[in-house]
Protein backbone atom coordinates (compact mmCIF):
# COMPACT_ATOMS: atom_id res chain seq x y z
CA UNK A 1 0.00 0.00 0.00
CA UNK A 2 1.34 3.09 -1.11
CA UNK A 3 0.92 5.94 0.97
CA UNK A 4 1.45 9.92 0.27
CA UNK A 5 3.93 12.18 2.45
CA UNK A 6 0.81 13.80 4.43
CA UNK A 7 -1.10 10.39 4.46
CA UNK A 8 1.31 8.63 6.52
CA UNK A 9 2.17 11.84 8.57
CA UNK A 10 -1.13 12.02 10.11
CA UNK A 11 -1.20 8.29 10.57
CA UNK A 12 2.12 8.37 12.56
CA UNK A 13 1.29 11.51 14.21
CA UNK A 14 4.06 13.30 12.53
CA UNK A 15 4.73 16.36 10.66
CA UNK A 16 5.66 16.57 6.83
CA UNK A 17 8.78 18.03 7.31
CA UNK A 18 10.17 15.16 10.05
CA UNK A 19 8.33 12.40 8.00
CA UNK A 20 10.93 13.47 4.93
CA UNK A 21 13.25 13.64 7.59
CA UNK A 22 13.25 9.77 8.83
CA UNK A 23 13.02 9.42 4.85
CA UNK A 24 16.33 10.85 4.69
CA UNK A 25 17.86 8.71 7.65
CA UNK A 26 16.72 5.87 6.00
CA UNK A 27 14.02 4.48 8.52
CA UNK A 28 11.19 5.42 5.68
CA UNK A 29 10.75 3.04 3.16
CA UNK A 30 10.35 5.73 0.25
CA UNK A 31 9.46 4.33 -3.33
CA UNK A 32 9.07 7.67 -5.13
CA UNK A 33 9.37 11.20 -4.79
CA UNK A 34 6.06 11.84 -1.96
CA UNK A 35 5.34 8.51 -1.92
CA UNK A 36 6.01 5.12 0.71
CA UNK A 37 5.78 2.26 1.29
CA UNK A 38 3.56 2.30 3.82
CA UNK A 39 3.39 -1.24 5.93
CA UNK A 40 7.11 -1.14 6.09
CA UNK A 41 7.70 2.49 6.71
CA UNK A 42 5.53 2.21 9.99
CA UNK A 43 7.41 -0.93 10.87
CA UNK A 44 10.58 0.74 10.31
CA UNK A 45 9.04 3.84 12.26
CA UNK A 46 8.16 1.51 14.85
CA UNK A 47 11.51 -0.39 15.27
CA UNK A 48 13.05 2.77 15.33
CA UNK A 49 10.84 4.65 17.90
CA UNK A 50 11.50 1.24 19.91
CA UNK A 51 15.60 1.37 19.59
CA UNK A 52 15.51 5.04 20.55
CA UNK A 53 13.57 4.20 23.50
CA UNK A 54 16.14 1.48 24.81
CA UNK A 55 19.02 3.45 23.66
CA UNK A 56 17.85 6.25 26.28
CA UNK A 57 16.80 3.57 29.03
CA UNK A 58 20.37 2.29 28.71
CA UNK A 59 21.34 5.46 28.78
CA UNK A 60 19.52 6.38 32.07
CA UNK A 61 20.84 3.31 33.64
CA UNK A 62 24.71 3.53 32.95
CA UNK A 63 23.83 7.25 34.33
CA UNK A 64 22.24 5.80 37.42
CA UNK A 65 25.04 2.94 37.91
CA UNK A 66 28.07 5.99 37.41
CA UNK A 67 25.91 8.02 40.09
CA UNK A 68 25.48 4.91 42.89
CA UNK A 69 29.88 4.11 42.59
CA UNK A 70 30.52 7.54 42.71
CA UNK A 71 28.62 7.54 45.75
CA UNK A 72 29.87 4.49 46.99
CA UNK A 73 33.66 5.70 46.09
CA UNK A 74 32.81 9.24 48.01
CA UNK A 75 31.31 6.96 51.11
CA UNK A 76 34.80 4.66 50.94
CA UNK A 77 36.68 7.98 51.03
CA UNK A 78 35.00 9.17 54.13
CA UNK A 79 35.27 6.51 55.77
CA UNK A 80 39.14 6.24 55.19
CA UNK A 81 39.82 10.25 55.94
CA UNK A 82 37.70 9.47 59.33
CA UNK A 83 39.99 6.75 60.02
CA UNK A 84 43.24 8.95 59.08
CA UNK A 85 41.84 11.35 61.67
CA UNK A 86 41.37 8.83 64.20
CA UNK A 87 38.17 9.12 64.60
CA UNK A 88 36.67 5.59 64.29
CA UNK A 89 38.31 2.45 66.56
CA UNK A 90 37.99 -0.93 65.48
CA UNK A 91 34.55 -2.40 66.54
CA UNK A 92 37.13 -5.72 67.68
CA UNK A 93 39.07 -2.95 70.24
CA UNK A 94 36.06 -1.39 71.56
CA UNK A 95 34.68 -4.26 72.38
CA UNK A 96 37.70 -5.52 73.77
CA UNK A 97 38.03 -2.29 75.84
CA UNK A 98 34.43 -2.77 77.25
CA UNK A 99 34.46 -6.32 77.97
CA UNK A 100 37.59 -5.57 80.68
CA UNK A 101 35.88 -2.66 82.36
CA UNK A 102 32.28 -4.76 82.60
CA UNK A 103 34.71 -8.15 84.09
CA UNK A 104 36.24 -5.18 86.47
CA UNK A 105 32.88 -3.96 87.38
CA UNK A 106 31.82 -7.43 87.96
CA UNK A 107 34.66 -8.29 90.60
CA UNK A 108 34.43 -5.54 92.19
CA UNK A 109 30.66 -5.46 92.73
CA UNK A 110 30.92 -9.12 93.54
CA UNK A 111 33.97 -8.16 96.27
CA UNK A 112 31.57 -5.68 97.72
CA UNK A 113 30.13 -8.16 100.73
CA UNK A 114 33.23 -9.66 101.53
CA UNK A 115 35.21 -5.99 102.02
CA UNK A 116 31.53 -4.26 103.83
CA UNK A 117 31.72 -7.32 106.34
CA UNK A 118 35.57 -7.24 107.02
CA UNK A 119 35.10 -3.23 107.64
CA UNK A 120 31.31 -4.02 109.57
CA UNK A 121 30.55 -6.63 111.15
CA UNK A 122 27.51 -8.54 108.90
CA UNK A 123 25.85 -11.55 109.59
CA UNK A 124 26.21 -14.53 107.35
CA UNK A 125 22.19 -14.12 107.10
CA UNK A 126 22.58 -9.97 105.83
CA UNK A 127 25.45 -10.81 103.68
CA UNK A 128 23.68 -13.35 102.02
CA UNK A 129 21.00 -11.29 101.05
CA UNK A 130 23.06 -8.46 100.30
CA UNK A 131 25.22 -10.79 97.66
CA UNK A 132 21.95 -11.89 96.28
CA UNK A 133 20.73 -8.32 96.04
CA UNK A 134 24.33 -7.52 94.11
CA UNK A 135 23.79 -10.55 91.80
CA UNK A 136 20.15 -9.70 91.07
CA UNK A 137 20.95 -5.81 90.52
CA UNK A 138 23.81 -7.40 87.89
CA UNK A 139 21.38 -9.80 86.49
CA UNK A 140 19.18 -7.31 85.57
CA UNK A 141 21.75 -4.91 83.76
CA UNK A 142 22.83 -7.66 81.82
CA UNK A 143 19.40 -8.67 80.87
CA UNK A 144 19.07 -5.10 79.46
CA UNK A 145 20.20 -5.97 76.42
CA UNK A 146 17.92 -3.70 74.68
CA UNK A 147 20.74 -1.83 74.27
CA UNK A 148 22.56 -4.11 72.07
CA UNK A 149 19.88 -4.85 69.93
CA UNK A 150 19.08 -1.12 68.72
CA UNK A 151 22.79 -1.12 67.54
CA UNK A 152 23.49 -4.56 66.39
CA UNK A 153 19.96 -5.10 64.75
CA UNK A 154 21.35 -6.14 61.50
CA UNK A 155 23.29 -9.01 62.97
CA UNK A 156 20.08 -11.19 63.13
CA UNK A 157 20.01 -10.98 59.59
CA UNK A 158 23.34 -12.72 59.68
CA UNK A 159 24.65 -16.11 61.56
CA UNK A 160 23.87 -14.85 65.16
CA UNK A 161 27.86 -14.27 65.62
CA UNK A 162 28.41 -10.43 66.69
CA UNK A 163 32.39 -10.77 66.52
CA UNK A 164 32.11 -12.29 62.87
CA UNK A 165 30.05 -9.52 62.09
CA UNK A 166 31.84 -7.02 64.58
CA UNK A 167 35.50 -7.24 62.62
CA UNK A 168 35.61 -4.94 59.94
CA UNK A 169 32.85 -2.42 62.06
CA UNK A 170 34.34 0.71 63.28
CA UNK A 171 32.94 3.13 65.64
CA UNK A 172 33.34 6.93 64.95
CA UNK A 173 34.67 8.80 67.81
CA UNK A 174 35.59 12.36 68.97
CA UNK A 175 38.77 14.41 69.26
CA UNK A 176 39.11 12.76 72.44
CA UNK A 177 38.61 9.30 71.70
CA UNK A 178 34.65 9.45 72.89
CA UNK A 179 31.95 7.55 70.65
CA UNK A 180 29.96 9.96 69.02
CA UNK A 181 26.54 9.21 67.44
C-alpha cells in the first residue's frame, strides 16, 4: 500500500517536514518522490521509535550505575579520611576495651560483701541477702540488652555471631577518643 507524504504523517502523528526527515535517515521506506511504502515504513518507524527508547533507558541506567559508585567511592573515602583522623576504633578494640571494664565492674561489685563485712561486722544471714541483692541488681543490667539490639539489629540478619560480624565495624569517635553518634 502506497501511501502519500501527508497520508502517513497524520497516521504516525508526525509532521511533513520530520516524515521526509526519517526518509532521509533511512528508517522510511520511500518508493518515489512523496510517496512510501507504507506497511514497512511504519514498521521501520516503529523499530526505530523502539531502539531510541532502549538506547535512552540504557542510557539512564549507565547514568544511574556511574551516580550509585561515585557515591559508593565518596562513602569509601570518608570513611578512610575518618579513620586517618582517628576518629573511628575498630569495633574488635572497643569491644575488647568494654568487655575488661564490665569483668572489672563485675569483681568488684561481687567483692563488695566480703570488704563491707571485714570493715562491719555482717551476719552470714545480711550478707547473704546483700550478695543476692548484688547478683540480682547485675542480672538485671545484663538482661538489658535492649541496648545491644538497637545497635546490632542487623546481625540477626546474619549467623547470630556479633564478633564475625563485629571485625571490619568501626565506631566513629571524637577528638578525644569518645563515641559519638
Amino acid at each position: 500500500m502506497i501511501l502519500k507524504t501527508a497520508q502517513l504523517a497524520l497516521l504516525l502523528g508526525l509532521t511533513t517536514r520530520r516524515v521526509n526527515q526519517l526518509a532521509e535517515e533511512g528508517v522510511m521506506v520511500r518508493t518515489a518522490h512523496g510517496e512510501f511504502d507504507g506497511p514497512a515504513s511504519v514498521q521501520a518507524y516503529v523499530a526505530s521509535a523502539s531502539n531510541r527508547a532502549k538506547d535512552k533507558e540504557a542510557t539512564f541506567d549507565k547514568e544511574r550505575e556511574e551516580a550509585r559508585l561515585k557515591k559508593e567511592q565518596a562513602d569509601t573515602q570518608e570513611l578512610k579520611n575518618a579513620k586517618l583522623r582517628k576518629e573511628l576504633l575498630p569495633v574488635a578494640e572497643v569491644t575488647r576495651v568494654w568487655s575488661e571494664q564490665i569483668s572489672s565492674i563485675r569483681s568488684g561489685l561481687l567483692a563488695v560483701v566480703s570488704r563491707v563485712r571485714q570493715r562491719i561486722s555482717l551476719s552470714t544471714e545480711d550478707a547473704v541477702v546483700l550478695d543476692e541483692e548484688i547478683r540480682d541488681a547485675m542480672t538485671k543490667l545484663a538482661d538489658g540488652a535492649d541496648i545491644y539490639d538497637a545497635d546490632l539489629g542487623d546481625l540477626e540478619e546474619g549467623d547470630g555471631d556479633p564478633s564475625a560480624a563485629a571485625e571490619n565495624q568501626s565506631v566513629r569517635v571524637d577528638g578525644k577518643g569518645n563515641p559519638t553518634s
